[in-house]
PDB file of N, CA and C in Angstrom:
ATOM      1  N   UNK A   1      11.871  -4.421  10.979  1.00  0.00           N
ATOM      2  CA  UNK A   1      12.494  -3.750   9.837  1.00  0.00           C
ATOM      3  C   UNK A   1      11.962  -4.359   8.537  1.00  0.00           C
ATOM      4  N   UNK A   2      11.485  -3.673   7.808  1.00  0.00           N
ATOM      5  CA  UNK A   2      10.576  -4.021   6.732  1.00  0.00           C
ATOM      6  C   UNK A   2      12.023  -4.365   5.184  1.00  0.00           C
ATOM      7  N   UNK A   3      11.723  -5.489   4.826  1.00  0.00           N
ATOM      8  CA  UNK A   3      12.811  -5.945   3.346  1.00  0.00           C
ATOM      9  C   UNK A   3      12.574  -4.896   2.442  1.00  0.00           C
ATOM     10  N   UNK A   4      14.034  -5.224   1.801  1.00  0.00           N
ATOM     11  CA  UNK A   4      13.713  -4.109   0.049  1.00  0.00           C
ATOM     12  C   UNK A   4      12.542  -4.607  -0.522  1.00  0.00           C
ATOM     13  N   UNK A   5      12.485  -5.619  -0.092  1.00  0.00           N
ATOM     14  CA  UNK A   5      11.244  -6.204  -1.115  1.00  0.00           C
ATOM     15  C   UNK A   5      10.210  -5.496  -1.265  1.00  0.00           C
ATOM     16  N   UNK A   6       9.747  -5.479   0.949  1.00  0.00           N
ATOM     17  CA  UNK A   6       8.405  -4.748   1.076  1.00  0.00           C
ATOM     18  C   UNK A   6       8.476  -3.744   0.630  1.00  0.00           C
ATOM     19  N   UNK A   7       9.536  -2.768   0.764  1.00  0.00           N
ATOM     20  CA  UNK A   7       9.720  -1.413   0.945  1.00  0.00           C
ATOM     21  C   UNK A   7       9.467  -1.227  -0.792  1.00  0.00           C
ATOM     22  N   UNK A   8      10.288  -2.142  -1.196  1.00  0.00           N
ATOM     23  CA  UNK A   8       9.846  -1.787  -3.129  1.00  0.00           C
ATOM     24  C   UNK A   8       8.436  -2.097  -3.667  1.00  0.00           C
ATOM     25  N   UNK A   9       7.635  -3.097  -2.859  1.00  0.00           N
ATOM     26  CA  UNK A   9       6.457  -3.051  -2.942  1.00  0.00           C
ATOM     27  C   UNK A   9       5.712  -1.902  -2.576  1.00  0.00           C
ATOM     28  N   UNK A  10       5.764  -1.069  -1.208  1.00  0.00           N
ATOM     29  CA  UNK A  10       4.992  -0.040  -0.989  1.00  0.00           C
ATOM     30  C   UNK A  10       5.045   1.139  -1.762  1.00  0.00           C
ATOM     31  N   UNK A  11       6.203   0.823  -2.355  1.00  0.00           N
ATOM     32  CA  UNK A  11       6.587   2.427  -2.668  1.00  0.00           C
ATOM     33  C   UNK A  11       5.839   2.298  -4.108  1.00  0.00           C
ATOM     34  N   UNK A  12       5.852   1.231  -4.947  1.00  0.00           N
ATOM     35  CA  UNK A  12       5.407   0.935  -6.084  1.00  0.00           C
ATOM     36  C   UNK A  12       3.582   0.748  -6.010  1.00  0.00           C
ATOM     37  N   UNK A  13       3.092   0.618  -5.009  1.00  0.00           N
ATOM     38  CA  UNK A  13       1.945   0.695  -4.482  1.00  0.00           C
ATOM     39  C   UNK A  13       1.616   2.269  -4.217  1.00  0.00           C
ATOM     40  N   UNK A  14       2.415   3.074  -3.237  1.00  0.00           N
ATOM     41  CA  UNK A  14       2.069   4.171  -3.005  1.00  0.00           C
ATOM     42  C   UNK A  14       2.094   5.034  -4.596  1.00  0.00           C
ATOM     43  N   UNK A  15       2.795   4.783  -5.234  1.00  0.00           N
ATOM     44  CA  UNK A  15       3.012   5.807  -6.138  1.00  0.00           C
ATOM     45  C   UNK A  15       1.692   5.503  -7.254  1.00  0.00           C
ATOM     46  N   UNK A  16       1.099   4.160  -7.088  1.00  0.00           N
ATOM     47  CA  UNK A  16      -0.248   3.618  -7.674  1.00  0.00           C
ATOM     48  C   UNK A  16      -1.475   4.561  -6.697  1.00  0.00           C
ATOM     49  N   UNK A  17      -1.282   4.788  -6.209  1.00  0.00           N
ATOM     50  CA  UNK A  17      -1.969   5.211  -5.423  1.00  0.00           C
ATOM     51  C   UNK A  17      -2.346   6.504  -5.767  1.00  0.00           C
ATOM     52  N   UNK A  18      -1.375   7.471  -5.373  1.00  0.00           N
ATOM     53  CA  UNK A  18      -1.283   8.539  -5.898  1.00  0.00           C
ATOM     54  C   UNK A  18      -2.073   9.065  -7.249  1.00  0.00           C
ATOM     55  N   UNK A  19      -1.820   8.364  -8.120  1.00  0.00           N
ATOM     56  CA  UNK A  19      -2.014   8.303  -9.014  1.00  0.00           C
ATOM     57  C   UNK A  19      -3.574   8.095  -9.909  1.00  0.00           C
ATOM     58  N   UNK A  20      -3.899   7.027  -9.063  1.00  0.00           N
ATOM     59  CA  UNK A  20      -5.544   6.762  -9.369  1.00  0.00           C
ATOM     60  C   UNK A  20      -6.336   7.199  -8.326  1.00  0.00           C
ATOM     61  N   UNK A  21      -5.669   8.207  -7.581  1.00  0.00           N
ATOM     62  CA  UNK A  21      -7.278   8.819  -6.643  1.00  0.00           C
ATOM     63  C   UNK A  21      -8.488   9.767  -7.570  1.00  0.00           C
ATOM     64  N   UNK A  22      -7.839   9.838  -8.613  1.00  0.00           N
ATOM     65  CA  UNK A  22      -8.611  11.082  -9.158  1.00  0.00           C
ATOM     66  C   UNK A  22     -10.013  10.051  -9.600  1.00  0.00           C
ATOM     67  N   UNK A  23      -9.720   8.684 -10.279  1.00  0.00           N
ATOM     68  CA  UNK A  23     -10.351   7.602 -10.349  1.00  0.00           C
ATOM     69  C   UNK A  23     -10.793   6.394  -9.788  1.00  0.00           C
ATOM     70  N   UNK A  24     -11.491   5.696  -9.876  1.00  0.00           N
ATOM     71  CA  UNK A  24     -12.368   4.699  -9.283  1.00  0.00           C
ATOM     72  C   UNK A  24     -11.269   4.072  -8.671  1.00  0.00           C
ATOM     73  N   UNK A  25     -10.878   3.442  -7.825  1.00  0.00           N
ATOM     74  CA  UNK A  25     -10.162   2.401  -7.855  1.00  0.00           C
ATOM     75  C   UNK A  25     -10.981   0.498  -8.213  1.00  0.00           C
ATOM     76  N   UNK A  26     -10.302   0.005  -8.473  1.00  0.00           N
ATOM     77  CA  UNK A  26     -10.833  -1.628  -8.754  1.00  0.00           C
ATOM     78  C   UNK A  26     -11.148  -2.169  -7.144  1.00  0.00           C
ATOM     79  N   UNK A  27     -11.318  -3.665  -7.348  1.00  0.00           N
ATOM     80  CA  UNK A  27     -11.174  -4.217  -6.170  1.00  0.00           C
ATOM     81  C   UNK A  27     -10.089  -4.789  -5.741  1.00  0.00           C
ATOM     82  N   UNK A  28      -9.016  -5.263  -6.737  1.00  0.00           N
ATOM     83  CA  UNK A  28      -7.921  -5.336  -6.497  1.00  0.00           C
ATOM     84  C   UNK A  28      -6.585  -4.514  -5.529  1.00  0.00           C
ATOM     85  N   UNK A  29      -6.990  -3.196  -6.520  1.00  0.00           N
ATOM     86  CA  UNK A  29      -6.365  -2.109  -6.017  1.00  0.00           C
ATOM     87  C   UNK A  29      -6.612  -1.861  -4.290  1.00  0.00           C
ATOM     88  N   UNK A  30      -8.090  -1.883  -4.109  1.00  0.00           N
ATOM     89  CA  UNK A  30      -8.367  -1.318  -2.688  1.00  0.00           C
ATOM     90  C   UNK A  30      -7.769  -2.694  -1.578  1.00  0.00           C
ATOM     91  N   UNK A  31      -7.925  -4.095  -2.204  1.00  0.00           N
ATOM     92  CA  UNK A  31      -7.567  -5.080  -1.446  1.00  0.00           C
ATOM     93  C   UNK A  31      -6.335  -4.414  -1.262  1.00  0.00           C
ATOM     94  N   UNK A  32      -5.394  -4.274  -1.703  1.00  0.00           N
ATOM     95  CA  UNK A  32      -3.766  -4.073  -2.003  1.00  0.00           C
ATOM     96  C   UNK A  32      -3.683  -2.860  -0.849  1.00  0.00           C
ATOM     97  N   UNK A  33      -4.232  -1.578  -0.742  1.00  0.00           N
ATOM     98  CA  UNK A  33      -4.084  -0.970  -0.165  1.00  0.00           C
ATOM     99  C   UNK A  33      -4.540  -0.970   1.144  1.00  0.00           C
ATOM    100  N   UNK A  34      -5.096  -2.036   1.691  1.00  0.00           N
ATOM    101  CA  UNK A  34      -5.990  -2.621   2.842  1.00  0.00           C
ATOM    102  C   UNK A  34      -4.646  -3.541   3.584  1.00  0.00           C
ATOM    103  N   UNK A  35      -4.364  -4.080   2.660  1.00  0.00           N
ATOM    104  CA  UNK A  35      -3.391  -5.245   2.981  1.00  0.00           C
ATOM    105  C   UNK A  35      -1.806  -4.293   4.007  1.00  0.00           C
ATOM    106  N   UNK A  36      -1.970  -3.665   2.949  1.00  0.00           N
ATOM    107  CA  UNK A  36      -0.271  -2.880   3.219  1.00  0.00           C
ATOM    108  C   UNK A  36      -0.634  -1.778   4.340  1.00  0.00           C
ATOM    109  N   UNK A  37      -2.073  -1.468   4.501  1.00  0.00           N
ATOM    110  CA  UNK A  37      -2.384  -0.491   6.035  1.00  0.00           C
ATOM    111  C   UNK A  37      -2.067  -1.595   7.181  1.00  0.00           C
ATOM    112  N   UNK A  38      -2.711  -2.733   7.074  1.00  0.00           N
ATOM    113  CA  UNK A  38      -2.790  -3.713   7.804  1.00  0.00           C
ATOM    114  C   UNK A  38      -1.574  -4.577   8.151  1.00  0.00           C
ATOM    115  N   UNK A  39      -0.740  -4.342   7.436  1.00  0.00           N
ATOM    116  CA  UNK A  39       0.750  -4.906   7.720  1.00  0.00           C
ATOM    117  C   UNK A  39       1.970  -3.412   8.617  1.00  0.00           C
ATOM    118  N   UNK A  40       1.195  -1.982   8.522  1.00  0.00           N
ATOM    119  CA  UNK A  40       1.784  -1.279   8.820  1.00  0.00           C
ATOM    120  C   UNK A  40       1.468  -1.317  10.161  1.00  0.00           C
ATOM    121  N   UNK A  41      -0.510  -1.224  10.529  1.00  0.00           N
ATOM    122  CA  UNK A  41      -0.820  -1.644  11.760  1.00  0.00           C
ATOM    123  C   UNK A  41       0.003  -2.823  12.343  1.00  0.00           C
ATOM    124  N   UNK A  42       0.117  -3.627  11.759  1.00  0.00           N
ATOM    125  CA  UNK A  42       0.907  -4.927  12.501  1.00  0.00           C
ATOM    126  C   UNK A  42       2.129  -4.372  13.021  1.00  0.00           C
ATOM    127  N   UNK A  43       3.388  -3.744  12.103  1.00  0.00           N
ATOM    128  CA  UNK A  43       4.512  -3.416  12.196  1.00  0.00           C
ATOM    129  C   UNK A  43       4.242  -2.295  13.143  1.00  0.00           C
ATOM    130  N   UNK A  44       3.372  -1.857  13.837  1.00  0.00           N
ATOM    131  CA  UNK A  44       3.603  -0.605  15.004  1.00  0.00           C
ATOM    132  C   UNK A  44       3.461   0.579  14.096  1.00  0.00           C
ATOM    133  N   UNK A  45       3.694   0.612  12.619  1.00  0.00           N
ATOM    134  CA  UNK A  45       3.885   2.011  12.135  1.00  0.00           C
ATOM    135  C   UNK A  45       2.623   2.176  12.032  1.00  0.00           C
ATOM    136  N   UNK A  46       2.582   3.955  11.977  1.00  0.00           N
ATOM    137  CA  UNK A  46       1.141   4.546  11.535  1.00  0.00           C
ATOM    138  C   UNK A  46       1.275   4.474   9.831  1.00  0.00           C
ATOM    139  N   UNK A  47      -0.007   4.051   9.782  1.00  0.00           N
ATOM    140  CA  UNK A  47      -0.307   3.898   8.419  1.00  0.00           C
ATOM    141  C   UNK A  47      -0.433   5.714   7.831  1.00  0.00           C
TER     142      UNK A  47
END
């Protein structure tokens, strides 16, 4: 079961997301979104 924390992290991530596909993303950004696939793989969920 994933914390408010995570859950306020993804959602604040996803909605970053959303948002800058139209644009480049950084390297930051793509680390970030690598990280949180990779913690979903961990957690059993589909990313």
């Amino acid at each position: 079961m994933a914390t408010k924390d995570q859950i306020r992290k993804h959602l604040s991530l996803s909605s970053s997301v959303t948002l800058s596909v139209s644009k480049p993303s950084n390297g930051a950004e793509t680390q970030k979104i690598r990280v949180m696939e990779h913690v979903q793989i961990s957690k059993g969920a589909k990313a």
